[in-house]
N, C-alpha and C. Protein backbone atom coordinates (compact mmCIF):
# COMPACT_ATOMS: atom_id res chain seq x y z
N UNK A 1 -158.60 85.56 127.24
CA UNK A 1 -160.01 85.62 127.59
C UNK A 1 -160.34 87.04 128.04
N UNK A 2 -161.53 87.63 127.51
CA UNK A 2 -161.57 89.29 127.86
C UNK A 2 -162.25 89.36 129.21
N UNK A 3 -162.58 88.37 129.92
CA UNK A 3 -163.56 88.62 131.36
C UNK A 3 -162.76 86.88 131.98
N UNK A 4 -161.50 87.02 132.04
CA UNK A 4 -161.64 85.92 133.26
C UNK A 4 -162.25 85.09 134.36
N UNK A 5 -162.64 83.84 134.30
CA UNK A 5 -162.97 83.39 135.26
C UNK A 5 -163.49 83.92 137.29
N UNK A 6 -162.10 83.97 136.79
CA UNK A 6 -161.47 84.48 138.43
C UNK A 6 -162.08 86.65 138.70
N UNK A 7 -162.23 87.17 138.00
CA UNK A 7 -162.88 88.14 138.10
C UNK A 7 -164.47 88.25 138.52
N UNK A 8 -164.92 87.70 137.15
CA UNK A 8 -166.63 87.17 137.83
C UNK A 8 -166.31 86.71 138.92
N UNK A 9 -165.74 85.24 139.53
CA UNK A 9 -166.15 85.04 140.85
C UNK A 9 -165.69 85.75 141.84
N UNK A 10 -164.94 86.82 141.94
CA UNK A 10 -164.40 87.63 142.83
C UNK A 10 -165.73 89.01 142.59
N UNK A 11 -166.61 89.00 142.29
CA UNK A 11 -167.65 89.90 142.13
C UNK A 11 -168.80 89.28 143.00
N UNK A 12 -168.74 87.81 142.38
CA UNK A 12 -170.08 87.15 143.16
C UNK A 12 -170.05 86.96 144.71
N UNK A 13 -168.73 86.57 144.92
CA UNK A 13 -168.25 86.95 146.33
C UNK A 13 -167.97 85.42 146.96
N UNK A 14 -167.81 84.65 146.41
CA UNK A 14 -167.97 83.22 147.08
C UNK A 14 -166.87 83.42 147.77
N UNK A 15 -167.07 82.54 148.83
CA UNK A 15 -166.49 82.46 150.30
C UNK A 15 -166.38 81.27 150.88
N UNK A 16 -165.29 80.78 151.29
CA UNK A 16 -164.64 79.50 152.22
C UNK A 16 -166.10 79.14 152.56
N UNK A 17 -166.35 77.68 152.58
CA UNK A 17 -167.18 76.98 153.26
C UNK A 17 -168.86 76.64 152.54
N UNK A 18 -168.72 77.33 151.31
CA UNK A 18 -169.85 77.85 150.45
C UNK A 18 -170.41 76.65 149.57
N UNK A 19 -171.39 76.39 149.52
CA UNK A 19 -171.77 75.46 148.56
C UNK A 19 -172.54 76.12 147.11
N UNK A 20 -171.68 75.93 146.15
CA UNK A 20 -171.71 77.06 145.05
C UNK A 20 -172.51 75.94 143.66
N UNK A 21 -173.21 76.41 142.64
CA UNK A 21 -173.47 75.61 141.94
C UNK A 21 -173.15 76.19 140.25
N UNK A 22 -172.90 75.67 139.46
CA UNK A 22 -172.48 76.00 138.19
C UNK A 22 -173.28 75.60 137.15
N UNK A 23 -174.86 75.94 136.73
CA UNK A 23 -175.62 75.25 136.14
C UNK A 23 -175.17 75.89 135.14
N UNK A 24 -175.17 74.87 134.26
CA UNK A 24 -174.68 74.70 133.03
C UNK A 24 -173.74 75.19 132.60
N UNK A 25 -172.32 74.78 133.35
CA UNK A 25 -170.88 74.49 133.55
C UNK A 25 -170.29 74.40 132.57
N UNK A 26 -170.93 74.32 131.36
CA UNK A 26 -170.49 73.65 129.96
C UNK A 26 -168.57 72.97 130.31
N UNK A 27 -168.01 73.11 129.74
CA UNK A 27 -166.21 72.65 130.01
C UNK A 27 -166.03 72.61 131.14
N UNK A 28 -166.22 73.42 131.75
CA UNK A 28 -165.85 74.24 133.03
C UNK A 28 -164.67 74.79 133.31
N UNK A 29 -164.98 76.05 133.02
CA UNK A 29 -163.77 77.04 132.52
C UNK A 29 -164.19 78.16 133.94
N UNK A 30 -165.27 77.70 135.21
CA UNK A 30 -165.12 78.81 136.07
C UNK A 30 -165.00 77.89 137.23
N UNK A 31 -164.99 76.21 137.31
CA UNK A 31 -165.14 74.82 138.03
C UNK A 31 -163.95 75.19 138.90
N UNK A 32 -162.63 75.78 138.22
CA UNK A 32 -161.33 75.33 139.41
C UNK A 32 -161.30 76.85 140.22
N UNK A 33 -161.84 77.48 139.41
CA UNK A 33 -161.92 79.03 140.40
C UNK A 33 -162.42 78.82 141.58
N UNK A 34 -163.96 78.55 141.39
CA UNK A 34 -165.02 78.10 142.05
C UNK A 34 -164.82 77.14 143.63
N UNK A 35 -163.53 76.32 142.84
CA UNK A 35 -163.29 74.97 143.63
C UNK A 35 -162.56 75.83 145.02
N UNK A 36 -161.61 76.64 144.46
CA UNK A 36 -160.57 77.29 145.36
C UNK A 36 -161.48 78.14 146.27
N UNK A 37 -162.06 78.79 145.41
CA UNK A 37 -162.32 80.26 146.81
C UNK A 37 -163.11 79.20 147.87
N UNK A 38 -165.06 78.10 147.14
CA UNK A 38 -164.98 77.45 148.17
C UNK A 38 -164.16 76.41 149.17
N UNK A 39 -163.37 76.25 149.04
CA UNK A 39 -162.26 75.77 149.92
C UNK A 39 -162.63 74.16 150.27
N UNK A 40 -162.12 74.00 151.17
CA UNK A 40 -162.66 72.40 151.42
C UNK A 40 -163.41 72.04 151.96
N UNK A 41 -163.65 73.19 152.91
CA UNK A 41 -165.32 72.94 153.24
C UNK A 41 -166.12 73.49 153.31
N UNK A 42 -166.32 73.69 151.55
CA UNK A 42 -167.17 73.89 150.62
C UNK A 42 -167.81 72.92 149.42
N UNK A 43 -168.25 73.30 148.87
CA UNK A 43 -168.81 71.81 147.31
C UNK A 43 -169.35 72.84 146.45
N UNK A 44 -168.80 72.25 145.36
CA UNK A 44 -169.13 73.18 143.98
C UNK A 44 -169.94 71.87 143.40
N UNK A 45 -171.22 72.52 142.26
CA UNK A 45 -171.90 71.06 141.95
C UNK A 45 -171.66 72.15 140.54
N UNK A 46 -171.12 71.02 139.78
CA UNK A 46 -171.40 71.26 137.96
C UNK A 46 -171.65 71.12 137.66
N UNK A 47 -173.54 71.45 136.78
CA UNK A 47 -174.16 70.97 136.17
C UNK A 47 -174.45 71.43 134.73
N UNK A 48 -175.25 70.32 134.07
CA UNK A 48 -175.46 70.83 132.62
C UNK A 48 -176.11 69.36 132.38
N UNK A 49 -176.42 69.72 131.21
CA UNK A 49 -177.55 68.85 130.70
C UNK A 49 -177.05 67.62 129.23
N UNK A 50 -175.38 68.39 129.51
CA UNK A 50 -174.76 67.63 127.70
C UNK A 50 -173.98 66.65 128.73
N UNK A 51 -173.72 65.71 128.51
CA UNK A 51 -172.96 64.92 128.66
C UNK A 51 -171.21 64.75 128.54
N UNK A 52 -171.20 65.38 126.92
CA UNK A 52 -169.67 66.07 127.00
C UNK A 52 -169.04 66.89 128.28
N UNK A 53 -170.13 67.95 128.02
CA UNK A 53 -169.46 68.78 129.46
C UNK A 53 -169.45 68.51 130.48
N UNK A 54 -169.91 67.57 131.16
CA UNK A 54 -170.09 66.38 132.29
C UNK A 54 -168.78 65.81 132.14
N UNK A 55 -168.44 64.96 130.97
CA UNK A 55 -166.89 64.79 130.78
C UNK A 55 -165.87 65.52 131.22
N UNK A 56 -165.90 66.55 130.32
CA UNK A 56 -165.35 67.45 130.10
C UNK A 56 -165.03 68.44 131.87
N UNK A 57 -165.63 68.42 132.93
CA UNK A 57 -165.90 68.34 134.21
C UNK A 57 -164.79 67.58 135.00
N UNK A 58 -165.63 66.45 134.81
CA UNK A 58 -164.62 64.96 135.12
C UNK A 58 -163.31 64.80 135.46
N UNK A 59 -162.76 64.94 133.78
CA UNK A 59 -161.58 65.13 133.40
C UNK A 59 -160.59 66.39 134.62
N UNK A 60 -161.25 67.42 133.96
CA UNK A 60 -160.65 68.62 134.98
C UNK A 60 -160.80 68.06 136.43
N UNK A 61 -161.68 67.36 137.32
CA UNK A 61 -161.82 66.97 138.42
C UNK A 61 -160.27 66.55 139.17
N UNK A 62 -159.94 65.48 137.75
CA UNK A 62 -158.75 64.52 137.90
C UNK A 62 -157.44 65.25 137.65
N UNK A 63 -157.64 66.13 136.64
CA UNK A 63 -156.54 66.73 136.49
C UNK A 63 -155.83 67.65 137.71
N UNK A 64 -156.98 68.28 137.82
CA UNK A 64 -156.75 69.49 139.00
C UNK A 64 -156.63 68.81 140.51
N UNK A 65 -156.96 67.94 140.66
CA UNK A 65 -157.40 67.41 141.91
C UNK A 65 -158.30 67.75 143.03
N UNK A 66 -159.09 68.39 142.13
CA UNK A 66 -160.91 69.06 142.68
C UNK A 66 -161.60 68.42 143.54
N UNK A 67 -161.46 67.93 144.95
CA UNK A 67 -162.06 67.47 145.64
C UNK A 67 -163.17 67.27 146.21
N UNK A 68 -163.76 69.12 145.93
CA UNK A 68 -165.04 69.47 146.57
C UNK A 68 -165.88 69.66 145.24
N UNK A 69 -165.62 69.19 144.17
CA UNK A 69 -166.60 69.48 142.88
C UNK A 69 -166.99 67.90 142.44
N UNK A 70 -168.50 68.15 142.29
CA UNK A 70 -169.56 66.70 142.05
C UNK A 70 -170.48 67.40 140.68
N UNK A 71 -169.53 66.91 139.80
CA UNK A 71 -170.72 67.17 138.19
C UNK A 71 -171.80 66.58 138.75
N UNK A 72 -172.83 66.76 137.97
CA UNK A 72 -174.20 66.45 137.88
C UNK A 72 -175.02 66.36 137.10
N UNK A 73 -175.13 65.63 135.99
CA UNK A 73 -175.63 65.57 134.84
C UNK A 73 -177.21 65.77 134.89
N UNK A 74 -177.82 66.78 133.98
CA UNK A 74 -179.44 67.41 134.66
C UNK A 74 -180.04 67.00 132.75
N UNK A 75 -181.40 66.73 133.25
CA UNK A 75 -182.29 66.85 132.42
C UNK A 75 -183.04 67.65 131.74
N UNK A 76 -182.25 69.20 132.17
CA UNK A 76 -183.22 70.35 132.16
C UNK A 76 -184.12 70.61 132.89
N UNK A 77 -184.94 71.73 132.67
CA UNK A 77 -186.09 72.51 133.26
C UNK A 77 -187.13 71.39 133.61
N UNK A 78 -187.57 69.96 132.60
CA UNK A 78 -188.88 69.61 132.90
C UNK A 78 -188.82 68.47 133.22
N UNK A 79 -187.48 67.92 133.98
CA UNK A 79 -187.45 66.47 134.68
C UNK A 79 -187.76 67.23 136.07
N UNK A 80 -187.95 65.56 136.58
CA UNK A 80 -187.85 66.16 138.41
C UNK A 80 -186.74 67.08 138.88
N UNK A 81 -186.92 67.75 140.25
CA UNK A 81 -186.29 68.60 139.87
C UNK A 81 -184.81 67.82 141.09
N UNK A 82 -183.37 67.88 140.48
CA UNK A 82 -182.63 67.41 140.89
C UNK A 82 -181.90 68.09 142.21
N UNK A 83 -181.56 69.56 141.80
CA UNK A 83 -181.52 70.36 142.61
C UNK A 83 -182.96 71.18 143.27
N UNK A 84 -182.67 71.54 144.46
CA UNK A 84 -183.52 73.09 144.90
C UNK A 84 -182.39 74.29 145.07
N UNK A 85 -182.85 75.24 144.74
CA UNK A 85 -181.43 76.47 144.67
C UNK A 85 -182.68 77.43 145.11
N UNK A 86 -181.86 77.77 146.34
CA UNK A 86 -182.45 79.33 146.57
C UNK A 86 -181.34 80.30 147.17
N UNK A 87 -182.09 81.64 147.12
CA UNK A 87 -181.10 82.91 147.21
C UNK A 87 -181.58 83.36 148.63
N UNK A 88 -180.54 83.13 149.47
CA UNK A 88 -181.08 83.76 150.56
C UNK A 88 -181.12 85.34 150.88
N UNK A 89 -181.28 85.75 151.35
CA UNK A 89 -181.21 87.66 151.97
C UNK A 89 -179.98 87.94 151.86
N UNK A 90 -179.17 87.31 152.38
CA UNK A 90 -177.42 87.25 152.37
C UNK A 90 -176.97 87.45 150.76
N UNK A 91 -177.77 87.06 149.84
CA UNK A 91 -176.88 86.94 148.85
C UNK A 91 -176.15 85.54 148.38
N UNK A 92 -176.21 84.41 149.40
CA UNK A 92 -175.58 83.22 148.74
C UNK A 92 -176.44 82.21 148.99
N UNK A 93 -175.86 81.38 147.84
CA UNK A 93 -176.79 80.08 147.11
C UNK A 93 -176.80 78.98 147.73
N UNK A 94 -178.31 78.23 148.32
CA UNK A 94 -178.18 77.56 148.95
C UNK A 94 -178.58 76.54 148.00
N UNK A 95 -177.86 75.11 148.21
CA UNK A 95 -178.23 73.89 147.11
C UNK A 95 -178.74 72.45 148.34
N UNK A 96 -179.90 72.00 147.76
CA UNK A 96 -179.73 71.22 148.44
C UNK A 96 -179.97 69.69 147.49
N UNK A 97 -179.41 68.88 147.45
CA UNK A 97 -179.58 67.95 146.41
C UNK A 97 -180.84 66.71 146.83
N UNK A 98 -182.06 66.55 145.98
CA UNK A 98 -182.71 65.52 146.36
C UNK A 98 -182.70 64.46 145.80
């Protein structure tokens, strides 16, 4: 892979305790990175709108033993809105699920 996972998120900066979100996660090929740096008390949410990759999520959940990661299967841009995501001053992503 020419840009690893684990590089991007060592740029974005996630940090122990972080609630991080992965819209549109497709496989999730950045889900176990993600899972680690936020730690355990943290929550990674994986979303996307295909169903496969919701699987495809899942699977890795079980495999890896991903504790703090909750796929989330989304409707896109023009259902209600499932998440709220905002960027605080700090720089990190706040999720709050309704």
């Amino acid at each position: 892979m020419a840009n690893p996972p684990e590089k991007l998120l060592d740029k974005i900066g996630i940090e122990n305790d972080m609630v991080v979100v992965d819209y549109g996660c497709g496989p999730g090929s950045y889900i176990k990175y993600a899972s680690a740096m936020a730690g355990a008390g943290g929550r990674v949410y994986a979303a996307d709108i295909h169903e496969l990759a919701i699987a495809s999520v899942q699977k890795l959940i079980q495999k890896e033993g991903l504790k703090n990661v909750v796929p989330v299967q989304v409707n896109g841009y023009s259902s209600p809105p499932l998440m709220t995501i905002r960027q605080t001053s700090s720089m990190h992503w706040i999720c709050s699920i309704q």
